[in-house]
Every structure is written in C-alpha cells, then in structure tokens.
C-alpha atoms as a PDB file:
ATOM      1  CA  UNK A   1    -136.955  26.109 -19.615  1.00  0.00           C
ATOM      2  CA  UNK A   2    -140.402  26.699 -18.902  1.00  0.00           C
ATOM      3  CA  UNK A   3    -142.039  25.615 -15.628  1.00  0.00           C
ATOM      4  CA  UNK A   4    -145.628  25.485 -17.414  1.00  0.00           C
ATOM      5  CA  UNK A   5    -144.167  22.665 -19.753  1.00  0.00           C
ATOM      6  CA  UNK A   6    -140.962  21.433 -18.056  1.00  0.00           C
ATOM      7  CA  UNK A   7    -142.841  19.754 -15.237  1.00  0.00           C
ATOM      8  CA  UNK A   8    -145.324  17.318 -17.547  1.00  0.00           C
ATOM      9  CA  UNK A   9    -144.451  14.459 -19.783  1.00  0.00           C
ATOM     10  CA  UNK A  10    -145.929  14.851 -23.212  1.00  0.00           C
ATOM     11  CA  UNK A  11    -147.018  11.719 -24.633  1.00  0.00           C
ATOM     12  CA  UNK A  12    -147.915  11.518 -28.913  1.00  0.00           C
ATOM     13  CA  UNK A  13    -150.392   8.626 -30.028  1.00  0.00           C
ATOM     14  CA  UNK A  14    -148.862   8.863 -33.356  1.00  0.00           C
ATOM     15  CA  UNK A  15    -145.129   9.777 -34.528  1.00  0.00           C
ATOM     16  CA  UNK A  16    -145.792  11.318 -38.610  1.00  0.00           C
ATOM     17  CA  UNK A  17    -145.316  14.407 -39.609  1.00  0.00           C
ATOM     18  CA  UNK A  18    -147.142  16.609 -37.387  1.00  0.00           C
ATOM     19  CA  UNK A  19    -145.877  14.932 -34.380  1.00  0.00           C
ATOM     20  CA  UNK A  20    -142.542  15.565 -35.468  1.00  0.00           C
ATOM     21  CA  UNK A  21    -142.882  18.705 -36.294  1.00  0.00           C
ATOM     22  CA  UNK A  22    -144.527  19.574 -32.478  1.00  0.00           C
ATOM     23  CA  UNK A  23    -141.721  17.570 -30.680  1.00  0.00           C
ATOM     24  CA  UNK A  24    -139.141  19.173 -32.497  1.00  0.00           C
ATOM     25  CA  UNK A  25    -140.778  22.590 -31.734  1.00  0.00           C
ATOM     26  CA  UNK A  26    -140.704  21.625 -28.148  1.00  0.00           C
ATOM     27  CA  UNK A  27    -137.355  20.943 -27.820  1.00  0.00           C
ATOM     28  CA  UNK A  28    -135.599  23.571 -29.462  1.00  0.00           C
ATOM     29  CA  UNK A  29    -137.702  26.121 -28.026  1.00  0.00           C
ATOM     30  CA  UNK A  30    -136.082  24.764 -24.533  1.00  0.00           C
ATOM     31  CA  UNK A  31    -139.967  23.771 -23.737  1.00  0.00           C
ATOM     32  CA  UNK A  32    -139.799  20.312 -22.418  1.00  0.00           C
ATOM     33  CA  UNK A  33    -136.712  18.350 -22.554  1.00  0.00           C
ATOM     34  CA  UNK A  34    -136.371  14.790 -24.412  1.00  0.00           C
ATOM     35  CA  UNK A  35    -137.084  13.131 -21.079  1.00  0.00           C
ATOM     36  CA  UNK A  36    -140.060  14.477 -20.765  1.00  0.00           C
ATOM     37  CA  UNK A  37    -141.485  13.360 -24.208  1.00  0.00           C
ATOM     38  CA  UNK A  38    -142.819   9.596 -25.174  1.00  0.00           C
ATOM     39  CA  UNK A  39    -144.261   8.687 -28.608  1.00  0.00           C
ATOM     40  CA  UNK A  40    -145.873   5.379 -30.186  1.00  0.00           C
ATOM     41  CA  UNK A  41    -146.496   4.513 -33.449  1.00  0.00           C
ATOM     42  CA  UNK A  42    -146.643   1.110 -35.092  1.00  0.00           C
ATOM     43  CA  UNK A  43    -144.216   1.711 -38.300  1.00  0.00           C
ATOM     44  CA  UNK A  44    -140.886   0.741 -37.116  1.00  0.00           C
ATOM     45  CA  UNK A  45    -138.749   3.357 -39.451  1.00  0.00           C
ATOM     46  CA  UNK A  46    -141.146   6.389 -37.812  1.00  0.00           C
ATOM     47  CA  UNK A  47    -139.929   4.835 -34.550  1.00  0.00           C
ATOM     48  CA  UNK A  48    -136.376   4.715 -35.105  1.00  0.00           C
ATOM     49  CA  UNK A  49    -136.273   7.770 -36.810  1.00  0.00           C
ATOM     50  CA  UNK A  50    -137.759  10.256 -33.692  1.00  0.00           C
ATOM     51  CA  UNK A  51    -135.517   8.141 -31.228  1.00  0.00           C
ATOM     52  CA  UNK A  52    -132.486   9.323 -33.727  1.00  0.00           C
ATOM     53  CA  UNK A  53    -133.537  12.989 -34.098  1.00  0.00           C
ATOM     54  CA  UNK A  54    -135.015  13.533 -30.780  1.00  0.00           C
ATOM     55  CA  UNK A  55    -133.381  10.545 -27.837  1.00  0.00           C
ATOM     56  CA  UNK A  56    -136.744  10.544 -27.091  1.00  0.00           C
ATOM     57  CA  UNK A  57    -138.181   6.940 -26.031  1.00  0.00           C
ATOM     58  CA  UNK A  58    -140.586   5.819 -28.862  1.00  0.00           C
ATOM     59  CA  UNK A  59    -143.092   2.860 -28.526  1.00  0.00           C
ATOM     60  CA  UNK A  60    -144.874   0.173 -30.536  1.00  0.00           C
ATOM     61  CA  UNK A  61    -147.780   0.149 -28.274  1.00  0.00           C
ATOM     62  CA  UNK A  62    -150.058   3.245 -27.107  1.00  0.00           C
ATOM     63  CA  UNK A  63    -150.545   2.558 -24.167  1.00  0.00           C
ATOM     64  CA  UNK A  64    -147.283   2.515 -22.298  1.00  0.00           C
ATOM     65  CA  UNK A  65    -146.805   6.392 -23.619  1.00  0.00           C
ATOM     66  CA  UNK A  66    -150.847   7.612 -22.628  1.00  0.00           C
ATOM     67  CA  UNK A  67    -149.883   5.858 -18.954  1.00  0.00           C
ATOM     68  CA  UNK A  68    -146.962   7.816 -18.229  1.00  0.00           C
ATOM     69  CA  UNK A  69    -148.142  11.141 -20.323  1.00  0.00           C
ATOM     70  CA  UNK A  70    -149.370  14.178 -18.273  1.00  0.00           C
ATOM     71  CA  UNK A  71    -150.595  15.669 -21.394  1.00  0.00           C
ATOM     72  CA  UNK A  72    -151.554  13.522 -24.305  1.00  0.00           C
ATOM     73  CA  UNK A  73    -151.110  14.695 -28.005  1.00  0.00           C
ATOM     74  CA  UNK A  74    -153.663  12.488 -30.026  1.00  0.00           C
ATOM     75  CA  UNK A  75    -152.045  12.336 -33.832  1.00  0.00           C
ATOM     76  CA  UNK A  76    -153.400   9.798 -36.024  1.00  0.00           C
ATOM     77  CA  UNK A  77    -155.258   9.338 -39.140  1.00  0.00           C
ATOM     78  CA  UNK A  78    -158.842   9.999 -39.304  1.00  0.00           C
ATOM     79  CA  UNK A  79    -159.045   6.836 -40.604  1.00  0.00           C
ATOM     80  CA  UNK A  80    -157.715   4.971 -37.375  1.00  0.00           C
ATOM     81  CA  UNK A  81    -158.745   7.444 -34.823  1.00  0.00           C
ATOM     82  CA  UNK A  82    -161.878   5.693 -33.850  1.00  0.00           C
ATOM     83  CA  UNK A  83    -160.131   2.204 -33.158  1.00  0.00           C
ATOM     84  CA  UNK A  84    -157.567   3.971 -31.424  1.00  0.00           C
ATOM     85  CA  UNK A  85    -159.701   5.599 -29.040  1.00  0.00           C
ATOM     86  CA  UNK A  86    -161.472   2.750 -28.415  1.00  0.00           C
ATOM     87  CA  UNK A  87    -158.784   1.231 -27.299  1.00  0.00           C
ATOM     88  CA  UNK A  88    -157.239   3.443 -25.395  1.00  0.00           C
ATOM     89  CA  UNK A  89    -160.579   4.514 -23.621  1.00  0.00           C
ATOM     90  CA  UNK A  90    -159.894   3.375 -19.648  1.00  0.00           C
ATOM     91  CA  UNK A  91    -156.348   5.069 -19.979  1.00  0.00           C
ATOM     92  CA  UNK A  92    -158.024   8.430 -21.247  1.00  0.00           C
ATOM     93  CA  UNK A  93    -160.509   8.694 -18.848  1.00  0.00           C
ATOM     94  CA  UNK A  94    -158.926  11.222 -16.348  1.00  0.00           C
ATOM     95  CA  UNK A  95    -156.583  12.793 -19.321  1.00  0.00           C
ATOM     96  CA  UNK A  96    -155.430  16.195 -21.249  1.00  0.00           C
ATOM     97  CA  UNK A  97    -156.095  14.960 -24.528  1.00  0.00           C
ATOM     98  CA  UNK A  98    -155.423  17.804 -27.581  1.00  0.00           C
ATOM     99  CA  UNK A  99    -156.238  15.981 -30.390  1.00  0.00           C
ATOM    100  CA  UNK A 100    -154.865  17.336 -33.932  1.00  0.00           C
ATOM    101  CA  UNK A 101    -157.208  14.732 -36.062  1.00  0.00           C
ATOM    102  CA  UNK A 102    -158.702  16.592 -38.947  1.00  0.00           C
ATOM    103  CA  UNK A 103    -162.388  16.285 -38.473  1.00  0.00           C
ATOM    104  CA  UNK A 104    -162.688  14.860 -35.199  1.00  0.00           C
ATOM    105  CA  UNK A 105    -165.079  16.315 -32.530  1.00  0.00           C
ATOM    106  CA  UNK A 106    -164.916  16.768 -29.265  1.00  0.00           C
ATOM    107  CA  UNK A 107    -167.674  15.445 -28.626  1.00  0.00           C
ATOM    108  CA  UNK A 108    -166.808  12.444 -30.432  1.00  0.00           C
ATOM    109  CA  UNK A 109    -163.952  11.934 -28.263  1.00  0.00           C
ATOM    110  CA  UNK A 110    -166.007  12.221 -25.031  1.00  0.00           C
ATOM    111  CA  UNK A 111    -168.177   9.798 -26.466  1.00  0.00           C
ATOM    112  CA  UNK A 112    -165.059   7.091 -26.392  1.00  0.00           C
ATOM    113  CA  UNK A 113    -163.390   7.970 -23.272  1.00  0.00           C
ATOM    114  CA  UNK A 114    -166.385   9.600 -21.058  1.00  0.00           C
ATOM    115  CA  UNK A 115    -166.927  13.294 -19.752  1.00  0.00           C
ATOM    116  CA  UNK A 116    -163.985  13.373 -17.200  1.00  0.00           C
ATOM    117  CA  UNK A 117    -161.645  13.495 -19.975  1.00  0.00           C
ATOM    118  CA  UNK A 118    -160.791  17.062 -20.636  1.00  0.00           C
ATOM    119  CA  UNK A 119    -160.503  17.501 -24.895  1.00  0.00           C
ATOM    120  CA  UNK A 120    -158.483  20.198 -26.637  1.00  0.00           C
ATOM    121  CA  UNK A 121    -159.147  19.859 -30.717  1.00  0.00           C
ATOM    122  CA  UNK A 122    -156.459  21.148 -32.620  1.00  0.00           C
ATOM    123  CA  UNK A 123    -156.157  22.255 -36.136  1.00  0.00           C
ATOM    124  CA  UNK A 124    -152.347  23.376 -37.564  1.00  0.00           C
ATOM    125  CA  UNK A 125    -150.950  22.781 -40.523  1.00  0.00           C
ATOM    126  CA  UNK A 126    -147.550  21.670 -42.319  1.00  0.00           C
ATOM    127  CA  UNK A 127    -145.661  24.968 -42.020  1.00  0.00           C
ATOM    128  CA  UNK A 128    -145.212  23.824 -38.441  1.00  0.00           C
ATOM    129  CA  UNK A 129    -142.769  21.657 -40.089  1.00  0.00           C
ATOM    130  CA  UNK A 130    -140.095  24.835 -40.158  1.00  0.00           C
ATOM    131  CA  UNK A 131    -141.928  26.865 -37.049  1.00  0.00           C
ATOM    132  CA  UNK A 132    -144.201  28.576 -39.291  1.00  0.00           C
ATOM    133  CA  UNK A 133    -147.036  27.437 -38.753  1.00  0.00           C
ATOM    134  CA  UNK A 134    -151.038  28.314 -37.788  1.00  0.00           C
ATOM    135  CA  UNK A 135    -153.199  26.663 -35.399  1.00  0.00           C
ATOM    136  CA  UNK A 136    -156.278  27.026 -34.441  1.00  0.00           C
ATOM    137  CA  UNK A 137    -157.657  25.707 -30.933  1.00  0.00           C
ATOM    138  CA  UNK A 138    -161.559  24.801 -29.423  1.00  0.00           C
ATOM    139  CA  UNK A 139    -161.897  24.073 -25.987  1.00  0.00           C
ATOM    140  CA  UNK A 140    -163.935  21.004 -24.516  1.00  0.00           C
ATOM    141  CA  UNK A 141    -166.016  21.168 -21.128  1.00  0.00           C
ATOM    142  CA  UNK A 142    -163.801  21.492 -18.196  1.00  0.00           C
ATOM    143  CA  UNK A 143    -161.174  22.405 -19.912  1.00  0.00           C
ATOM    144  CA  UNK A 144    -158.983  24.418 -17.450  1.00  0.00           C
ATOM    145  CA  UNK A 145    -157.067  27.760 -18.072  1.00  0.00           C
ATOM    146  CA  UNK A 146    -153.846  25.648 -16.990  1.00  0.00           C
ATOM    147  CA  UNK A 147    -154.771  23.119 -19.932  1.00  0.00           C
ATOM    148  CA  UNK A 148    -155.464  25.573 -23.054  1.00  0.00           C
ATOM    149  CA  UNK A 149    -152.249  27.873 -21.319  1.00  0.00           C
ATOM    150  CA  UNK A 150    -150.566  24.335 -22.136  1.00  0.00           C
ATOM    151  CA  UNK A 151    -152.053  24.083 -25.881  1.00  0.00           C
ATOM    152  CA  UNK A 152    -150.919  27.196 -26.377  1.00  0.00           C
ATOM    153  CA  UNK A 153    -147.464  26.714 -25.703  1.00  0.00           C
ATOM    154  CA  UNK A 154    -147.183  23.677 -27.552  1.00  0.00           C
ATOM    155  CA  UNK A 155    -148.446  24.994 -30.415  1.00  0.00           C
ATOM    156  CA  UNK A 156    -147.044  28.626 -30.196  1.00  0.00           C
ATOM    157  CA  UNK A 157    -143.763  26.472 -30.366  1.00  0.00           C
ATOM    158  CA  UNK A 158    -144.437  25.952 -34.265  1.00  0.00           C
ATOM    159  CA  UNK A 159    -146.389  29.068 -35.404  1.00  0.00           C
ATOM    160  CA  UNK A 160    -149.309  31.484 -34.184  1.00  0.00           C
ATOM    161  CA  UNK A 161    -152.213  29.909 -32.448  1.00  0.00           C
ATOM    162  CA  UNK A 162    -155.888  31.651 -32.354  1.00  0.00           C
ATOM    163  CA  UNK A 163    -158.637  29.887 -30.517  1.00  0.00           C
ATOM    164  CA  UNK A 164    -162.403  29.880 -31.892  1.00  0.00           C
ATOM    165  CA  UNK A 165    -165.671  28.064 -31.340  1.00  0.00           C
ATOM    166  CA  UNK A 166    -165.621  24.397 -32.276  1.00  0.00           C
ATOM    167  CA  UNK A 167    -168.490  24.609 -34.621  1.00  0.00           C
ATOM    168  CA  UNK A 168    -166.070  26.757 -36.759  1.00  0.00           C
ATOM    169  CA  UNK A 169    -162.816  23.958 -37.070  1.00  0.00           C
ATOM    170  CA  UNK A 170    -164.257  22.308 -40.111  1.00  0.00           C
ATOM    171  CA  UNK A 171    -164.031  26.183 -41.611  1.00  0.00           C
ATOM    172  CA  UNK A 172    -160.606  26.478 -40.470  1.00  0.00           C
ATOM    173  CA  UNK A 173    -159.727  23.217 -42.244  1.00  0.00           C
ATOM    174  CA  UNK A 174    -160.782  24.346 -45.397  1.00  0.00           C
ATOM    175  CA  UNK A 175    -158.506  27.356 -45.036  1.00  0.00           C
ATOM    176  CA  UNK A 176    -155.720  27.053 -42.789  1.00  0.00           C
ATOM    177  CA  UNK A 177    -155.384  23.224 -42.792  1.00  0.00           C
ATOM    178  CA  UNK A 178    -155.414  22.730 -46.383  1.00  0.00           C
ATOM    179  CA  UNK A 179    -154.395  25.946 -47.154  1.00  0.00           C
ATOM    180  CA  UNK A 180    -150.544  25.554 -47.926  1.00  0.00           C
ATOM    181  CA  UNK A 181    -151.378  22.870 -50.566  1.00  0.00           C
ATOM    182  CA  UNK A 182    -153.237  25.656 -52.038  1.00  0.00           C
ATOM    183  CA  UNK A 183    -150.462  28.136 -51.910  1.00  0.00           C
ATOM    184  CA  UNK A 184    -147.955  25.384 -53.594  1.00  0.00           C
ATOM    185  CA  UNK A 185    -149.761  25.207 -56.239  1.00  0.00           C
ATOM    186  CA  UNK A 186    -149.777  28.864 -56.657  1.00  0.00           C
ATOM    187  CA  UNK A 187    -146.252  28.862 -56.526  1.00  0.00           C
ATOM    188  CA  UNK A 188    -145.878  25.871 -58.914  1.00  0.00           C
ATOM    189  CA  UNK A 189    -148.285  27.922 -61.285  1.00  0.00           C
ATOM    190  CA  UNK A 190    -146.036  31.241 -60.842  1.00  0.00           C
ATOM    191  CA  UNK A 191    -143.112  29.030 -61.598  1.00  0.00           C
ATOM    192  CA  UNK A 192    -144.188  27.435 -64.966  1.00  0.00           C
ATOM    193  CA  UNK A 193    -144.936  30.609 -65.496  1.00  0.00           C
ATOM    194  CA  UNK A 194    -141.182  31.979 -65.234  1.00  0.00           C
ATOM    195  CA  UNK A 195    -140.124  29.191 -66.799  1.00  0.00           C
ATOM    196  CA  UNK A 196    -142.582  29.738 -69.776  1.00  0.00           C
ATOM    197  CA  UNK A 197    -140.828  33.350 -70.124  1.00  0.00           C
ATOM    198  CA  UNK A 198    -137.539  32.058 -70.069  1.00  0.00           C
ATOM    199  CA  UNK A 199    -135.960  31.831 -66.778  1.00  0.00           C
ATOM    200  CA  UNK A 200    -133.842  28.656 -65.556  1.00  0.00           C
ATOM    201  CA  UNK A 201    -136.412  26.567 -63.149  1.00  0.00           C
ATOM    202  CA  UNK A 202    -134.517  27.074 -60.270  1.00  0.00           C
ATOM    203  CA  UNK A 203    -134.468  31.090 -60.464  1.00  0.00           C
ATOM    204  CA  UNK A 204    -137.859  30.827 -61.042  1.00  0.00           C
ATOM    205  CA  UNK A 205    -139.041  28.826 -58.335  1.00  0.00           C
ATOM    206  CA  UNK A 206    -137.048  31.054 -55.694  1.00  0.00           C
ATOM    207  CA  UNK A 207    -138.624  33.987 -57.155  1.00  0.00           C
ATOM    208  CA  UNK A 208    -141.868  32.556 -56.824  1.00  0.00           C
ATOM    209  CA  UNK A 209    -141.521  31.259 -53.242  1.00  0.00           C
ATOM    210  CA  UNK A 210    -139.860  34.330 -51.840  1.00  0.00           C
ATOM    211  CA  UNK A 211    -142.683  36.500 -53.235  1.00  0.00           C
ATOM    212  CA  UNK A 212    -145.563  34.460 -51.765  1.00  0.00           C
ATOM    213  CA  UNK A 213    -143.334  34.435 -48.312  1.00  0.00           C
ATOM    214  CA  UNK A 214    -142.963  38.527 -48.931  1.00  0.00           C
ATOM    215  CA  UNK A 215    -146.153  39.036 -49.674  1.00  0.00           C
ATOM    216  CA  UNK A 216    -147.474  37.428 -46.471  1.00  0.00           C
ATOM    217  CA  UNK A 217    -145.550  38.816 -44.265  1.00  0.00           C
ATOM    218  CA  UNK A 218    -146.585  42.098 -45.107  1.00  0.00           C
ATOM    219  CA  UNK A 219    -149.640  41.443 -44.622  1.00  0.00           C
ATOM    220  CA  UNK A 220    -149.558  40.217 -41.307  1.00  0.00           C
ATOM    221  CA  UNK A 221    -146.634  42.740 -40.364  1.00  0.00           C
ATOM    222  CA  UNK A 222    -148.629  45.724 -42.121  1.00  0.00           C
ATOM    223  CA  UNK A 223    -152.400  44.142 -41.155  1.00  0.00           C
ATOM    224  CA  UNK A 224    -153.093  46.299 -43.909  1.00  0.00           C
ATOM    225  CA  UNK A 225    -156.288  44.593 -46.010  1.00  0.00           C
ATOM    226  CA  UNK A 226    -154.955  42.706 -49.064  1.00  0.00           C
ATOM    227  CA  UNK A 227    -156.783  44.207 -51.650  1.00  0.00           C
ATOM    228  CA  UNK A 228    -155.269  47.434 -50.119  1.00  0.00           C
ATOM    229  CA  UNK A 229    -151.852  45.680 -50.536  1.00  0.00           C
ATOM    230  CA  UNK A 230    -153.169  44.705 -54.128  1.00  0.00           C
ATOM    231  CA  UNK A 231    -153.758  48.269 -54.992  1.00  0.00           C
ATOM    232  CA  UNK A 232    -150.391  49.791 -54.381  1.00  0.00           C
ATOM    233  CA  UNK A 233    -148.534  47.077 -56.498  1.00  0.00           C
ATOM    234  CA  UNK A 234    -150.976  47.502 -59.595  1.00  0.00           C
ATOM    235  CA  UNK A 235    -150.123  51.175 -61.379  1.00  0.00           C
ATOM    236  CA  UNK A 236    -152.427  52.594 -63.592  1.00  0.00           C
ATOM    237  CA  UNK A 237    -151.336  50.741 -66.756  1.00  0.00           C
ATOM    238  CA  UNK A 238    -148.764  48.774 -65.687  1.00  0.00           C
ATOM    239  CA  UNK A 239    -147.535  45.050 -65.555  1.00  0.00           C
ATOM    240  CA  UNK A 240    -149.435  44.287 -62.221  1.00  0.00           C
ATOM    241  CA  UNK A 241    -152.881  45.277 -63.273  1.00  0.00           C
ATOM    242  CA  UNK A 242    -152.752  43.369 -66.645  1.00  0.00           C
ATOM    243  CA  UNK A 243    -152.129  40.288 -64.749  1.00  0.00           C
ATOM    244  CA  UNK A 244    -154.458  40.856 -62.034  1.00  0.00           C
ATOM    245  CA  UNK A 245    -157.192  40.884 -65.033  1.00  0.00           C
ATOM    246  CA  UNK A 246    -156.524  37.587 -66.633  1.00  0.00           C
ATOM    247  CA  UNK A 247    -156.387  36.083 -62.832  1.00  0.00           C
ATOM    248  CA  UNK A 248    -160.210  37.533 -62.135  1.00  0.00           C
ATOM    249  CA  UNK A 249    -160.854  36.840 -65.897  1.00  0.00           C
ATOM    250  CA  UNK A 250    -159.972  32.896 -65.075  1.00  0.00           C
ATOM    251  CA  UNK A 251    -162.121  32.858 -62.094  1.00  0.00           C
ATOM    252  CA  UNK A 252    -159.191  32.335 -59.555  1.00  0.00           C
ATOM    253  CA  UNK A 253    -160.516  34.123 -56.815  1.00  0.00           C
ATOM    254  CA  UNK A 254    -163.870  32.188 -57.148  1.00  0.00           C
ATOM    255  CA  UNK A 255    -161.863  28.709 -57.725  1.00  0.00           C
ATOM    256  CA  UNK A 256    -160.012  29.552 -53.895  1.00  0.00           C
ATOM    257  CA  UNK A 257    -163.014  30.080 -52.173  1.00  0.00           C
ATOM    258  CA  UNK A 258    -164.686  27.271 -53.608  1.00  0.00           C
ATOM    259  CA  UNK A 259    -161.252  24.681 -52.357  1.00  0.00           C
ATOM    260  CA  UNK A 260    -162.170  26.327 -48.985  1.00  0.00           C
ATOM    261  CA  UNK A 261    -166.216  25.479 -49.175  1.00  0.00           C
ATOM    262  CA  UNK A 262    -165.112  21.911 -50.407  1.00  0.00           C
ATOM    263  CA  UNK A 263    -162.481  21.166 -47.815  1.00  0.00           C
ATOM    264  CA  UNK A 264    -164.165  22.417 -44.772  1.00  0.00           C
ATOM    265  CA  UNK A 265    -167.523  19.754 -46.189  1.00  0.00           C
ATOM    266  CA  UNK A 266    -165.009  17.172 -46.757  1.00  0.00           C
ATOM    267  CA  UNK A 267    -164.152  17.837 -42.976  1.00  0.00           C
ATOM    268  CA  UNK A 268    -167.446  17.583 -41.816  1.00  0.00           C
ATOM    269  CA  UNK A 269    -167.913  14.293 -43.749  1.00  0.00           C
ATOM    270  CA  UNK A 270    -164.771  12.358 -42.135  1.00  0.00           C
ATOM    271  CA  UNK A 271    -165.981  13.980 -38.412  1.00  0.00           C
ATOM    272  CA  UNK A 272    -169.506  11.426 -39.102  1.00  0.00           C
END
C-alpha cells in the first residue's frame, strides 16, 4: 500500500457518483484501506449503499467525516456547495480540501473557509466510474508539493490526471467534463445508424462502442494527430471518405466545438 496515501484518512462531503467512483479507485488500487476512508451524505440509500460496497463508515452529518479527514474530498452539487461550505467553514479552516464541484473557484472557496485552507479544484469526469477516466487539476495558494503529489494519486487511481492554470477549468469542463455525454451520443447516432442498415441493436451498439474505444486509444497510444489518423482510414474513393463528407456537410465538427464553447460558459455561469 502506499505510504503517501496509507497514512491519511480521506474524508468525502458527498457520497454520488463521483465519490464512488474515487473511493472505489482507492481501494482497489491498494491506496488507502476502508479504515482510512469516511463519507457523508444526507440520502439514506447513498449511505447504505457505500457502507455495503466499501465497509467504509458513512455519515448523515458533514462534519463528523471533515473532523477526522486528513484530506477532504469536497463532492456536492453546485447547487448546495455554497450552504455546505458555509457550514462547514471553522472545520475547513486548517484543511486539504480538493474540491470536484463543477464551476467552483478557488477563490470562492477561500472566501468561505479563509486563506489557511489549502484548495485543490478538480475536474474528472464519469469514465472514472470504470478507471478510465481524465482529470484535470489547479492548484490554490500554499498548496504544497505533498498536497497536489496527494491529488494526483487519488485521481491517477481512476484515469490520467494533467494539471493547468485555474483560469482554464471552465475550458476543461466544456471538453473533458461534459465530454463523454458527447461521445454517447455519437455512439447512439452510429448505432441507429447500424440499425438503420440492418443489423440487430445489440451488434450494432458493440460495434459502435468498441470503435469509439479503438479509435481513442490509438490516438493516445499512437499521439499521432487525428486528422492524421482520419487520413489513413479514408481511401481515395472509398466508404470512409463518403461518410466523412456528409459529417462536414452536416456541420458536425462545428456543432462539437460549439457544445464545448457552451459548456465551458455554462461553467462560468454556475462558478457566479
């Protein structure tokens, strides 16, 4: 087990999905143990069911979890965060805190709990789900080498992790963050498709998902650029090219760039 992570108690301020995910990354990758983990969160059924999966202890309240955390994993709806911070202030003061709350700053956070606090803002996404999945990290004042070496780990648990500038998270939201929703509906799209053309749903949907997952791995694997990639597949004449037309002819490469312009505003608007 590591002796970065095996030594600190992880605490979660909010058990959904993404907390899930990043506790069960922990664990299986022999990280921290279940002893060494606390969550809250105020639904009863998210409660029982990380005390089932994990035997990790799993509170109603916040603040018995944030008392005993060494490092404190802040994972609640935009929506809430503000009240939640607010109350949990006094007990933050002092803290790690890696927050993974779309849209919320740093700065924001500092604002709540005051400048000792030392704030890690974290964007992944849902592929963390099945340890596939990208985050991107931005590093508050006094944050210490110890502290993002920690972020890192946790993260690297579920996926790759790059670190950038905190004025560009909002830009990674629109991409990365919202990104897979993007890419299912891509392979939704490719799998009317198939269907349209005669193949049972099921084939169809497994040849559509295994492509996308192909395709993506060679591009990180070959770090070729895509429209290199794109090249090879279309033949002069051929089946790949003719598609590749009506996709530019609909506008799809305009229509993605535009979901990542919209996303990364709509970031920016629930930050305040």
């Amino acid at each position: 087990m590591s002796s970065l992570m095996s030594d600190r108690n992880v605490a979660f301020v909010g058990g959904g999905r993404m907390a899930e995910a990043l506790i069960g990354g922990l664990v299986s990758a022999g990280l921290c143990g279940p002893d060494r983990i606390r969550a809250a969160d105020p639904d009863a059924d998210r409660r029982e069911r990380l005390k089932r999966q994990f035997g990790i202890q799993v509170h109603e309240s916040n603040r018995e979890p944030v008392a005993w955390g060494d490092l404190i994993v802040l994972a609640v709806k935009p929506q809430v965060a503000g009240n939640v911070l607010r109350d949990l202030a006094g007990a933050l003061a002092d803290s790690l805190v890696v927050s993974v709350v779309a849209g919320l700053s740093i700065g924001r956070i500092l604002d709540f709990c005051g400048p000792r606090t030392r704030v890690i803002r974290a964007m992944p996404n849902t592929p963390a789900l099945v340890r596939e999945g990208m985050t991107a990290l931005a590093f508050g004042p006094g944050v210490q080498e110890r502290d993002a070496d920690l972020a890192r780990r946790l993260f690297e648990a579920v996926g790759r992790v790059v670190s950038v500038e905190e004025r560009l998270m909002d830009a990674v939201t629109g991409l990365s963050g919202s990104g897979p929703g993007y890419v299912f509906l891509v392979i939704e799209a490719l799998t009317d498709g198939g269907v349209k053309m005669g193949l049972p749903r099921d084939v169809a949907g497994l040849l559509a998902a295994q492509t996308v997952l192909g395709a993506a791995r060679m591009a990180l694997e070959t770090k070729e650029h895509p429209a290199s990639l794109k090249d090879r597949v279309a033949s002069p004449g051929g089946t790949t090219i003719v598609g590749l037309h009506c996709l530019e002819r609909a506008g799809m490469r305009a229509a993605l760039t535009d979901a990542v312009e919209a996303a990364a505003k709509r970031s920016q608007e629930l930050g305040g």
